[in-house]
N, C-alpha and C. Protein backbone atom coordinates (compact mmCIF):
# COMPACT_ATOMS: atom_id res chain seq x y z
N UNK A 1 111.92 123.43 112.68
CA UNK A 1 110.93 122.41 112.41
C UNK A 1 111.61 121.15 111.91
N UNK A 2 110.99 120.12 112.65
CA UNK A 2 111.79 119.03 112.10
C UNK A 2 110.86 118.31 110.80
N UNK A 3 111.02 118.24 109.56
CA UNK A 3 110.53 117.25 108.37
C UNK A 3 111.40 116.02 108.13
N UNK A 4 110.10 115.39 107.66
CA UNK A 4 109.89 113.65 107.32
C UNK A 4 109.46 113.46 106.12
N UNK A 5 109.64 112.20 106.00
CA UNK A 5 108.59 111.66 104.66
C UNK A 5 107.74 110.77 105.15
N UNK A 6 106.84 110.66 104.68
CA UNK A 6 105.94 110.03 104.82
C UNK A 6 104.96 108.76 104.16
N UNK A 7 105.00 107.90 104.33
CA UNK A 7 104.31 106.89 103.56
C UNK A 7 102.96 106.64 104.22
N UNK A 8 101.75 107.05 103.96
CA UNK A 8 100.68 106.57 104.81
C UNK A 8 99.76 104.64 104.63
N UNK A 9 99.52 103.96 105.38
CA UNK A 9 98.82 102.67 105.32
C UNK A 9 97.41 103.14 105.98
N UNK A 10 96.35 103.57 104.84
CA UNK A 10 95.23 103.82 105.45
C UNK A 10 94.63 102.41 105.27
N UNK A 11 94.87 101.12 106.30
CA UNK A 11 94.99 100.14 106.02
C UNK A 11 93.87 98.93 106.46
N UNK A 12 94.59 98.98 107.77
CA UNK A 12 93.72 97.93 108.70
C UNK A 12 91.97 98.53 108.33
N UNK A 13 91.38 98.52 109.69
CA UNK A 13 90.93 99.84 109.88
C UNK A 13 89.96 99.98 108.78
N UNK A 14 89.47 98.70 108.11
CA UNK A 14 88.38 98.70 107.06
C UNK A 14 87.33 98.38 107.23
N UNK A 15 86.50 98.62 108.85
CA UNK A 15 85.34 97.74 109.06
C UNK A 15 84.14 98.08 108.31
N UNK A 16 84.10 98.37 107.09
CA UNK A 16 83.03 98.56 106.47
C UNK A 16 83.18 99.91 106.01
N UNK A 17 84.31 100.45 106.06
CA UNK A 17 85.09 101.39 104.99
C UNK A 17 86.35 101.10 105.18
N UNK A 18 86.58 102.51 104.10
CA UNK A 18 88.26 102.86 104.14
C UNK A 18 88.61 103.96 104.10
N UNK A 19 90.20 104.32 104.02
CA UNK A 19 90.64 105.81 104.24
C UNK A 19 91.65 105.71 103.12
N UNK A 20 91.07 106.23 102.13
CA UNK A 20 92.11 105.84 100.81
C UNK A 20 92.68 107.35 100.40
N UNK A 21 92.70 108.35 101.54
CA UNK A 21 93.04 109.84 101.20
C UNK A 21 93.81 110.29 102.47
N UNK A 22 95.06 110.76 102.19
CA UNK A 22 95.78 111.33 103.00
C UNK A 22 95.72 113.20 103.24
N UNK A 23 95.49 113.36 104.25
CA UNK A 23 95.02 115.05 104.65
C UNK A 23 95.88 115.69 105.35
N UNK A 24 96.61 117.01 104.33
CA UNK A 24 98.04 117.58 105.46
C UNK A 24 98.13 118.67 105.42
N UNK A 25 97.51 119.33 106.11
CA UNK A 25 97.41 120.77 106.41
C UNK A 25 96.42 121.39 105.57
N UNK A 26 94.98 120.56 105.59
CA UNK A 26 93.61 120.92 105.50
C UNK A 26 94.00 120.53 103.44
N UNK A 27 94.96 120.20 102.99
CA UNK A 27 94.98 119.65 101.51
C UNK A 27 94.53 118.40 101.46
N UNK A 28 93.26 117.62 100.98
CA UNK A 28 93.11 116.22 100.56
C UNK A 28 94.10 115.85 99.42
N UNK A 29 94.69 114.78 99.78
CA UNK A 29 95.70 114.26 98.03
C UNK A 29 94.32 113.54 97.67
N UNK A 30 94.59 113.10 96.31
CA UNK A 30 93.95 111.92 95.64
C UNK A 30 93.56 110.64 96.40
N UNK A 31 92.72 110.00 96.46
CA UNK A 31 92.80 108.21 96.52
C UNK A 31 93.77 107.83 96.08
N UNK A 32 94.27 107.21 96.77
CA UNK A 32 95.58 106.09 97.21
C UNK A 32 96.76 106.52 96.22
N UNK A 33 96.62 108.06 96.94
CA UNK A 33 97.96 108.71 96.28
C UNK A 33 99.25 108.51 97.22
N UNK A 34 99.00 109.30 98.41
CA UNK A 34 99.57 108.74 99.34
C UNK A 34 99.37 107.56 100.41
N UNK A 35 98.54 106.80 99.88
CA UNK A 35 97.76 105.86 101.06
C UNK A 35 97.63 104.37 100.02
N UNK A 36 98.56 103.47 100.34
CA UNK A 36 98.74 102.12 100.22
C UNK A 36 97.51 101.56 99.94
N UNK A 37 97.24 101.34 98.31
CA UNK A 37 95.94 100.25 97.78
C UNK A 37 96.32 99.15 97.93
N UNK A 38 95.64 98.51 98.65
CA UNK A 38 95.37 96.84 98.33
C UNK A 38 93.83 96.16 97.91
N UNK A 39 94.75 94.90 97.74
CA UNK A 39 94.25 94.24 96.71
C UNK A 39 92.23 94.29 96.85
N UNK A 40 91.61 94.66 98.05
CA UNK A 40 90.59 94.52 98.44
C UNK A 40 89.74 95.67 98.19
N UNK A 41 90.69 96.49 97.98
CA UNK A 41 90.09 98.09 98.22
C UNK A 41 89.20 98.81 97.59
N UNK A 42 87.90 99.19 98.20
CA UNK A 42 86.47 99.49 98.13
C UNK A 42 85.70 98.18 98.01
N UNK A 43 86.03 97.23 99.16
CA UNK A 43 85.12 96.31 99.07
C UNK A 43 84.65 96.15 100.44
N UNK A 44 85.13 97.41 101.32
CA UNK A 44 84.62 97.52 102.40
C UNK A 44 84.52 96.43 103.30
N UNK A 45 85.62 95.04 103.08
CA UNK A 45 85.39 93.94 103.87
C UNK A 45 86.37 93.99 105.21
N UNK A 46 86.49 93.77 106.20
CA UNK A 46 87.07 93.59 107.59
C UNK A 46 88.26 92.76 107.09
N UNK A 47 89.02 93.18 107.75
CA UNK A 47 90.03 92.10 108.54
C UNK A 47 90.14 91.00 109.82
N UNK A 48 89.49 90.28 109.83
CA UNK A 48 89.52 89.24 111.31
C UNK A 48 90.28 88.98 111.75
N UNK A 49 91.13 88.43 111.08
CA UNK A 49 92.09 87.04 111.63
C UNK A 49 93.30 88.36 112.48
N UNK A 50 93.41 88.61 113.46
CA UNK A 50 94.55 89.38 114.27
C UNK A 50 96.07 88.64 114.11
N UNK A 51 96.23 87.45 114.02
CA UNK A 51 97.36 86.72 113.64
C UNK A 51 97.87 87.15 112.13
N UNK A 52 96.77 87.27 111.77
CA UNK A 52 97.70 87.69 109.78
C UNK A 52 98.44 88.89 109.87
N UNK A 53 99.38 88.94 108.50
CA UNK A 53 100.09 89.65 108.25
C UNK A 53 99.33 91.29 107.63
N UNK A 54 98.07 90.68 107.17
CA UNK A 54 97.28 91.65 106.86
C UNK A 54 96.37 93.00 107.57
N UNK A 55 97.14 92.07 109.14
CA UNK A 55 96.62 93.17 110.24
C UNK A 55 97.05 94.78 110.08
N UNK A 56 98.36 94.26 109.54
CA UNK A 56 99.35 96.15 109.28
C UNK A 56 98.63 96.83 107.99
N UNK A 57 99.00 95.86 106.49
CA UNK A 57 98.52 96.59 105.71
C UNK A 57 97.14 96.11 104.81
N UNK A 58 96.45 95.93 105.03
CA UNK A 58 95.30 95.23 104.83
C UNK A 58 95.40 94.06 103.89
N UNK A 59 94.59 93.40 103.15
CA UNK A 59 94.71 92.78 102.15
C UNK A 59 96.00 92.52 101.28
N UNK A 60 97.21 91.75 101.06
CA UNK A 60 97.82 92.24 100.06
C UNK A 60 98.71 93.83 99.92
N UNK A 61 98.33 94.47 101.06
CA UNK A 61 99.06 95.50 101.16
C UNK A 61 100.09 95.69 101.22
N UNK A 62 101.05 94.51 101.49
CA UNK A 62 102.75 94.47 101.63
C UNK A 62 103.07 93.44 100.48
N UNK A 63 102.49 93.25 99.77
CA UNK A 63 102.49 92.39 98.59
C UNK A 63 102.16 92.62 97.45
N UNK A 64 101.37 93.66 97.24
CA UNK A 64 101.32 94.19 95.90
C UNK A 64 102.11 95.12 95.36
N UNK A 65 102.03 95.70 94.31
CA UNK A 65 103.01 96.65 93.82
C UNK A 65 102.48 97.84 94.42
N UNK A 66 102.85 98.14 94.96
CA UNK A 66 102.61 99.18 96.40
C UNK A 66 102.76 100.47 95.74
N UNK A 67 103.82 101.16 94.90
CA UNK A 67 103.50 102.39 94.29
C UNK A 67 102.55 103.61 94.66
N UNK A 68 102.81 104.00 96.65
CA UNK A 68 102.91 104.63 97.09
C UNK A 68 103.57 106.48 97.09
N UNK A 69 102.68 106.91 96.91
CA UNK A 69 104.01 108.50 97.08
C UNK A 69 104.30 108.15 98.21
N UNK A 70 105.57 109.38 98.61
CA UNK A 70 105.52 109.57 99.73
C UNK A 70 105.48 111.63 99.98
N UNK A 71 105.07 111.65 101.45
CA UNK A 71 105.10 113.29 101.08
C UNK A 71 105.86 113.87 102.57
N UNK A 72 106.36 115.23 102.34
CA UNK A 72 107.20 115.56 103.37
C UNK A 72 106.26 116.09 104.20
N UNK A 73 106.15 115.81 105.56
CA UNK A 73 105.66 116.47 106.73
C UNK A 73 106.34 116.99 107.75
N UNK A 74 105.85 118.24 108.63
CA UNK A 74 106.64 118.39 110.12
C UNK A 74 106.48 118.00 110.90
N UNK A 75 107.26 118.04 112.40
CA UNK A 75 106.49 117.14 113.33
C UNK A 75 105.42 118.44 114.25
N UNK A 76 104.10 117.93 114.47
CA UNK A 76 102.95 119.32 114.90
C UNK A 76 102.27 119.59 113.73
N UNK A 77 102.33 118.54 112.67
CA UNK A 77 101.59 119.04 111.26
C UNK A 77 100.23 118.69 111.78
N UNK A 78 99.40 119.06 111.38
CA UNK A 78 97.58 118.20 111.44
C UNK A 78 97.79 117.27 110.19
N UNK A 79 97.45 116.46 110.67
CA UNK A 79 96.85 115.28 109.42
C UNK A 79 95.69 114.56 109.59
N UNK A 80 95.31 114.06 108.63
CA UNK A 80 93.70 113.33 108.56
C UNK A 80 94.06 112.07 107.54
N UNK A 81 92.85 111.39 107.65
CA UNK A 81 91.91 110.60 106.51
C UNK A 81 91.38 110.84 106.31
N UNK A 82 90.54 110.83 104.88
CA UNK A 82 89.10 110.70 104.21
C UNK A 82 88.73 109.37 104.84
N UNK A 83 87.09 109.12 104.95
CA UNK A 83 86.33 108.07 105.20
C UNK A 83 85.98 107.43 104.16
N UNK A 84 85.43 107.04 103.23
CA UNK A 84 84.97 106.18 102.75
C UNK A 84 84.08 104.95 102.46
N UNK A 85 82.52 104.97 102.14
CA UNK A 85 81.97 105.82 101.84
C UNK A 85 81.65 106.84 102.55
N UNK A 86 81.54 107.75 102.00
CA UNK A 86 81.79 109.23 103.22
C UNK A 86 80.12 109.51 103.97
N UNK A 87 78.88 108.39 103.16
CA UNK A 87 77.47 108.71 103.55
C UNK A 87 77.27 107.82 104.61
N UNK A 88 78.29 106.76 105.40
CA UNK A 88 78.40 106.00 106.22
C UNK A 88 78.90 106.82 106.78
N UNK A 89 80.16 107.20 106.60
CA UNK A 89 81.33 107.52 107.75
C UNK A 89 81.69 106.56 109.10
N UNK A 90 82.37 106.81 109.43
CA UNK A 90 83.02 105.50 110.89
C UNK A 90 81.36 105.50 111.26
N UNK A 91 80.83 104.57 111.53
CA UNK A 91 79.74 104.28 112.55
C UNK A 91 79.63 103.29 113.57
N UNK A 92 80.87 101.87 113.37
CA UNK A 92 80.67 100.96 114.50
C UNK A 92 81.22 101.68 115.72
N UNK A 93 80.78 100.79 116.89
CA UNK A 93 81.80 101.04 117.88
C UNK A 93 82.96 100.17 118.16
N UNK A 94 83.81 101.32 118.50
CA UNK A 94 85.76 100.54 118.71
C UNK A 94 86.41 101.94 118.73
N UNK A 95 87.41 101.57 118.82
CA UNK A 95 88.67 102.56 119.27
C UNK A 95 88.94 102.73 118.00
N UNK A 96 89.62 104.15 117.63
CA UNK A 96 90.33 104.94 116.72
C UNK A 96 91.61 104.74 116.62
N UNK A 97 92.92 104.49 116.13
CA UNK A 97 93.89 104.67 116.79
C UNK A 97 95.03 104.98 115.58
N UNK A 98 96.02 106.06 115.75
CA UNK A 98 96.82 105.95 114.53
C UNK A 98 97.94 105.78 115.37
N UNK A 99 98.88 105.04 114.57
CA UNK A 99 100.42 104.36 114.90
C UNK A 99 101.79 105.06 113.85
N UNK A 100 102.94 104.95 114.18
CA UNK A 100 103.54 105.57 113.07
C UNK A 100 104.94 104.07 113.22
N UNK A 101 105.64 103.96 111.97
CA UNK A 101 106.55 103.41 112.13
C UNK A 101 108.10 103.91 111.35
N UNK A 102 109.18 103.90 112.28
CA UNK A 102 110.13 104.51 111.56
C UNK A 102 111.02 103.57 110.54
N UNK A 103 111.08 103.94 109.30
CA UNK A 103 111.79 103.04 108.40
C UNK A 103 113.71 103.07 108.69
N UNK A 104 114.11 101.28 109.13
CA UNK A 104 115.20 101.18 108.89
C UNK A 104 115.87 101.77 108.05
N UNK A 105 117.51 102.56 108.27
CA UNK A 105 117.73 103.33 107.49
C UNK A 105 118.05 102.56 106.11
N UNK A 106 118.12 103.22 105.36
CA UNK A 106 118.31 102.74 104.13
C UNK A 106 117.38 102.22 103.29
N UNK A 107 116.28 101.94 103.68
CA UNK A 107 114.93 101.19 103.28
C UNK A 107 113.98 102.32 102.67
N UNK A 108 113.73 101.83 101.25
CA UNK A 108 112.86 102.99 100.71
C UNK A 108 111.12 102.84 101.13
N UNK A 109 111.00 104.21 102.17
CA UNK A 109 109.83 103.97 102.61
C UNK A 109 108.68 103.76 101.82
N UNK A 110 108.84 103.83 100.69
CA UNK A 110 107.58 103.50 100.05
C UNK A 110 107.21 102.20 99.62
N UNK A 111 108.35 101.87 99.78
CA UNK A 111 107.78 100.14 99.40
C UNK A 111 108.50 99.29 100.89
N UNK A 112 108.37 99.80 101.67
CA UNK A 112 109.14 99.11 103.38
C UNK A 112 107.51 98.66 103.74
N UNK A 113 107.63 97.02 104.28
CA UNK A 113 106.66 96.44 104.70
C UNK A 113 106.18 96.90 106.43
N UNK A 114 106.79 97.46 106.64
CA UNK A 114 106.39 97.89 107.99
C UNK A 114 106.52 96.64 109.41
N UNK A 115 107.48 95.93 108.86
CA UNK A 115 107.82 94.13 109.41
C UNK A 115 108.62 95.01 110.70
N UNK A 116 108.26 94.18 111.73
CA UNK A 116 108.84 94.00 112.88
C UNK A 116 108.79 94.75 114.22
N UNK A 117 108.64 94.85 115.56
CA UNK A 117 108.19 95.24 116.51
C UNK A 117 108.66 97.07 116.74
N UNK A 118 107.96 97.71 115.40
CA UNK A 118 108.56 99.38 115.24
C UNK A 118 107.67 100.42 115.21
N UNK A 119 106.08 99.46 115.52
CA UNK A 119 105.01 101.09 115.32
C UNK A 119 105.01 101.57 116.88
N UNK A 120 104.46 102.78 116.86
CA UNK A 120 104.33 103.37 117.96
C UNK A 120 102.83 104.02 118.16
N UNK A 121 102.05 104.34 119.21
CA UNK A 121 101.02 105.05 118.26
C UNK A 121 101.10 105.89 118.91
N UNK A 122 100.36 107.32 118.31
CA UNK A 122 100.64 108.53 118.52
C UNK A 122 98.86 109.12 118.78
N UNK A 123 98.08 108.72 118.66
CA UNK A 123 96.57 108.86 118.85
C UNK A 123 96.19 107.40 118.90
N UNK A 124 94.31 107.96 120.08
CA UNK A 124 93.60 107.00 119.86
C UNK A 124 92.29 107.84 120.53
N UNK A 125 91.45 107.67 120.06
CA UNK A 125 89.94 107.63 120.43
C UNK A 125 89.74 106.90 120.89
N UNK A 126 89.38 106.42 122.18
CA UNK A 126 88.44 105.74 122.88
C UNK A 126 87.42 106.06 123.55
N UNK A 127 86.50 105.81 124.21
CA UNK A 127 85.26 106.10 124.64
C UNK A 127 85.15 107.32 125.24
N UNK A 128 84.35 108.24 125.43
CA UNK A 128 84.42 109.47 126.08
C UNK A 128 83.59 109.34 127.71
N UNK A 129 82.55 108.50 126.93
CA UNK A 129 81.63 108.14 128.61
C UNK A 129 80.96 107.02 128.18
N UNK A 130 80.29 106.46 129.37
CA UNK A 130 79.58 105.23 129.42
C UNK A 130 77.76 105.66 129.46
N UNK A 131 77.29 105.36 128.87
CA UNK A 131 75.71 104.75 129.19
C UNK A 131 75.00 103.81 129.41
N UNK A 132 73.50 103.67 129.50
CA UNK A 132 73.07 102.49 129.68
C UNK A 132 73.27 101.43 128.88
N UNK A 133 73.10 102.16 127.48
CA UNK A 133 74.05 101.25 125.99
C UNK A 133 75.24 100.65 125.63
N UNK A 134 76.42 101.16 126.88
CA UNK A 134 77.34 100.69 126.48
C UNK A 134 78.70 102.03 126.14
N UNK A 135 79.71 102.27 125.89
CA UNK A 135 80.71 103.28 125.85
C UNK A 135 79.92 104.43 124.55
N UNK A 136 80.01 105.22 124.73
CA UNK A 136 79.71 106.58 123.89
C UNK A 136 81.27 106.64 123.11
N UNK A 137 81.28 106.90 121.69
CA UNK A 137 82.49 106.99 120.98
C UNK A 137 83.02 108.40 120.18
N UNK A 138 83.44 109.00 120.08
CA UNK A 138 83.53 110.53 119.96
C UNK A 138 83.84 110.37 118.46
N UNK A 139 84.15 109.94 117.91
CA UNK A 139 83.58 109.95 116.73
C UNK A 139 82.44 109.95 116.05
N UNK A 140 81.68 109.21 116.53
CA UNK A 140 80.04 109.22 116.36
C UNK A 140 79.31 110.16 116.77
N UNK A 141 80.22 111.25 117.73
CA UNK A 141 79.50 112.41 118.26
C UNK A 141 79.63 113.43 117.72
N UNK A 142 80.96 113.77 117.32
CA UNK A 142 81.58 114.35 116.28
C UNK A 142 82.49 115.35 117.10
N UNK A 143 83.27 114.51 118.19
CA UNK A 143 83.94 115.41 118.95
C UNK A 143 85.22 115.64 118.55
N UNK A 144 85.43 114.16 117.86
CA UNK A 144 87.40 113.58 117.34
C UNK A 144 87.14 114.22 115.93
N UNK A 145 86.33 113.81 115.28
CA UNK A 145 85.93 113.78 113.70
C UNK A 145 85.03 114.03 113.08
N UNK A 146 84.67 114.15 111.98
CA UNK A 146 83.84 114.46 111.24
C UNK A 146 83.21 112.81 110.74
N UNK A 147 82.33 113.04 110.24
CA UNK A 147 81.84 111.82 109.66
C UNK A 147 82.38 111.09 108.33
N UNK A 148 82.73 111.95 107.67
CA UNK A 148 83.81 111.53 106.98
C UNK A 148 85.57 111.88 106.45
N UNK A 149 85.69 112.34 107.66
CA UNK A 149 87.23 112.99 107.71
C UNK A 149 87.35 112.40 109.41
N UNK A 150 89.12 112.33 109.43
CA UNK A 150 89.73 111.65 110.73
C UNK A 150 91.11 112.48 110.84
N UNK A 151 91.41 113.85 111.85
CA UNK A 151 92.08 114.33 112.04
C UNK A 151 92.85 113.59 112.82
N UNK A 152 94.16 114.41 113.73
CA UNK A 152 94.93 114.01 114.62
C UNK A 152 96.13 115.49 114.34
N UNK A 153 97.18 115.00 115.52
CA UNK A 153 98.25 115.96 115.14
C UNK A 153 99.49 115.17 115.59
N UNK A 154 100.53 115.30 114.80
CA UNK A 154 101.77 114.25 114.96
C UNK A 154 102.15 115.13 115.68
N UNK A 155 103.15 114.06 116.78
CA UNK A 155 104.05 114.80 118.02
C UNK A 155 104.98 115.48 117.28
N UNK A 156 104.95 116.89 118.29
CA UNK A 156 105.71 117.89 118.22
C UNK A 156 107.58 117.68 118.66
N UNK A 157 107.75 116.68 119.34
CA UNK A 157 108.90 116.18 119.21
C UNK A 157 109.65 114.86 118.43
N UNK A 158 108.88 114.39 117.39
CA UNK A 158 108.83 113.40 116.65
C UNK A 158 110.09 113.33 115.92
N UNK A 159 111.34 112.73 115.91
CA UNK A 159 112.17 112.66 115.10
C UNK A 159 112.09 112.78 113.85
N UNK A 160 113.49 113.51 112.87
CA UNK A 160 113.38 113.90 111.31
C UNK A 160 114.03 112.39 110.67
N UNK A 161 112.84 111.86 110.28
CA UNK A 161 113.27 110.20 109.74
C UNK A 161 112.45 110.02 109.35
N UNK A 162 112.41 108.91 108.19
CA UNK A 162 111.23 108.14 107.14
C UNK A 162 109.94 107.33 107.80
N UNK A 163 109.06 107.97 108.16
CA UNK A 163 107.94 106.98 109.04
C UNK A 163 106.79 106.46 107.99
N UNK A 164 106.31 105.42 108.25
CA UNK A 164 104.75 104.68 107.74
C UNK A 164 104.15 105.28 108.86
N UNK A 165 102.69 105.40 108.34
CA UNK A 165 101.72 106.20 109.12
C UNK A 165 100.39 105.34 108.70
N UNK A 166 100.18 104.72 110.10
CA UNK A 166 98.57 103.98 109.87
C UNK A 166 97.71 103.86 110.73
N UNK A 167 96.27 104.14 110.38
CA UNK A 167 94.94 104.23 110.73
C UNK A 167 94.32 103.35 110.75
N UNK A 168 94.13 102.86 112.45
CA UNK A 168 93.28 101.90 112.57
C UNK A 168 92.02 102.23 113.49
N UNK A 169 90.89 101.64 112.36
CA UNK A 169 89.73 101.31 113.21
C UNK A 169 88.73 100.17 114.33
N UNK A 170 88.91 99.53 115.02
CA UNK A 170 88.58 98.29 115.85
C UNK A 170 86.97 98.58 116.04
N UNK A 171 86.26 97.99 115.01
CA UNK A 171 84.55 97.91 115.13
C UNK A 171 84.85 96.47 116.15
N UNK A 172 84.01 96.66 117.34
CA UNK A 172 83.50 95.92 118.45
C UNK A 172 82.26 95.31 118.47
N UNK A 173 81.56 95.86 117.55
CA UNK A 173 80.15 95.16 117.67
C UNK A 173 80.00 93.80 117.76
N UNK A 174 81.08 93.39 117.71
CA UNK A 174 80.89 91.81 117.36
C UNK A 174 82.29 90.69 118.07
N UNK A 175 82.79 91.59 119.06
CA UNK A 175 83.46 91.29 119.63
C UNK A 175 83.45 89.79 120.62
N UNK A 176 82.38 89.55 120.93
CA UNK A 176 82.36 89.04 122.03
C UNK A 176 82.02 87.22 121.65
N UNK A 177 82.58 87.30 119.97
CA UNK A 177 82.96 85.81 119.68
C UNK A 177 84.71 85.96 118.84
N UNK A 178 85.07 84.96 118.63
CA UNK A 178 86.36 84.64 118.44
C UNK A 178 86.12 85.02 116.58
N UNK A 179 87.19 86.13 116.71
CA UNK A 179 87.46 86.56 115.50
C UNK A 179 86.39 87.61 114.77
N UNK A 180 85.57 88.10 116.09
CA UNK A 180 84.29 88.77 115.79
C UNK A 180 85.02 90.42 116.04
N UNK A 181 86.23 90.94 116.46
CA UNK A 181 86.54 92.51 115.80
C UNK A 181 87.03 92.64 114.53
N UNK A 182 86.28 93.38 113.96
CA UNK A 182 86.67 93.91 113.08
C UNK A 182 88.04 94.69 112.79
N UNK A 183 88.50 94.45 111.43
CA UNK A 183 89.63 95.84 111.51
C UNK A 183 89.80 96.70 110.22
């Protein structure tokens, strides 16, 4: 088995929640034990602007005193998020998607900004089928997730190295003006 460490950015991906709980092998940690607080966090506000720096770690997320754990994983582990508030759970429509990034060596992943062309993503939810309404989202069905939990499973051939791990959500509802997705 190959193990990592792990730093999670339950970050972007705030359209009217958040994922401030990291889930590894059916164990919830604490709120933003393993999962990067910023400065915004539980205010349930979006990210717009796709040009900011705040697209990776939300708000202030690569700027605050970050004081992150980090925790060892394998590669084929299950992992999740908590939702937040969990009586909402994900409800817009958009794509799911988690990304991982490997930390330059030497760089202590817990405080590594996640700077420069290095995520990869390793999941995504997107639509399952179309209706008269518009794409059907499997989250909302409860095919990917729960309503307030967000599984996945890291690749089984995933290199033994220091990765950031982040969860993004793209609410669409509002897509179809400039600066109208959510993140």
């Amino acid at each position: 088995m190959k193990s990592f460490f792990l730093a999670a950015l339950a970050s972007v991906a705030s359209a009217h929640y958040v994922f401030p709980a990291l889930i590894h092998n059916g164990v919830t940690t604490p709120d933003w034990t393993n999962v990067r607080q910023f400065t915004t966090y539980y205010t349930y506000g979006p990210v717009i602007d796709v040009t900011s720096l705040d697209i990776r770690c939300n708000v202030g997320g690569t700027t605050t005193d970050i004081g992150t754990n980090t925790t060892t994983v394998n590669a084929g582990d299950t992992l999740g998020f908590t939702v937040e508030p969990p009586s909402s759970g994900l409800y817009h429509p958009g794509p799911l998607i988690i990304y991982m990034a490997e930390a330059p060596s030497g760089t202590n992943i817990a405080t590594w900004d996640g700077s420069g062309s290095v995520w990869f993503k390793i999941f995504e939810a997107g639509p399952t089928s179309f209706n008269s309404s518009g794409p059907v989202w499997p989250y909302q069905t409860g095919e990917v997730t729960g309503v307030d939990k967000v599984y996945f499973t890291l690749p089984k051939a995933l290199p033994t190295a220091n990765y950031l791990l982040r969860i993004e959500h793209i609410a669409v509802h509002n897509a179809a003006t400039v600066n109208g997705a959510q993140l």
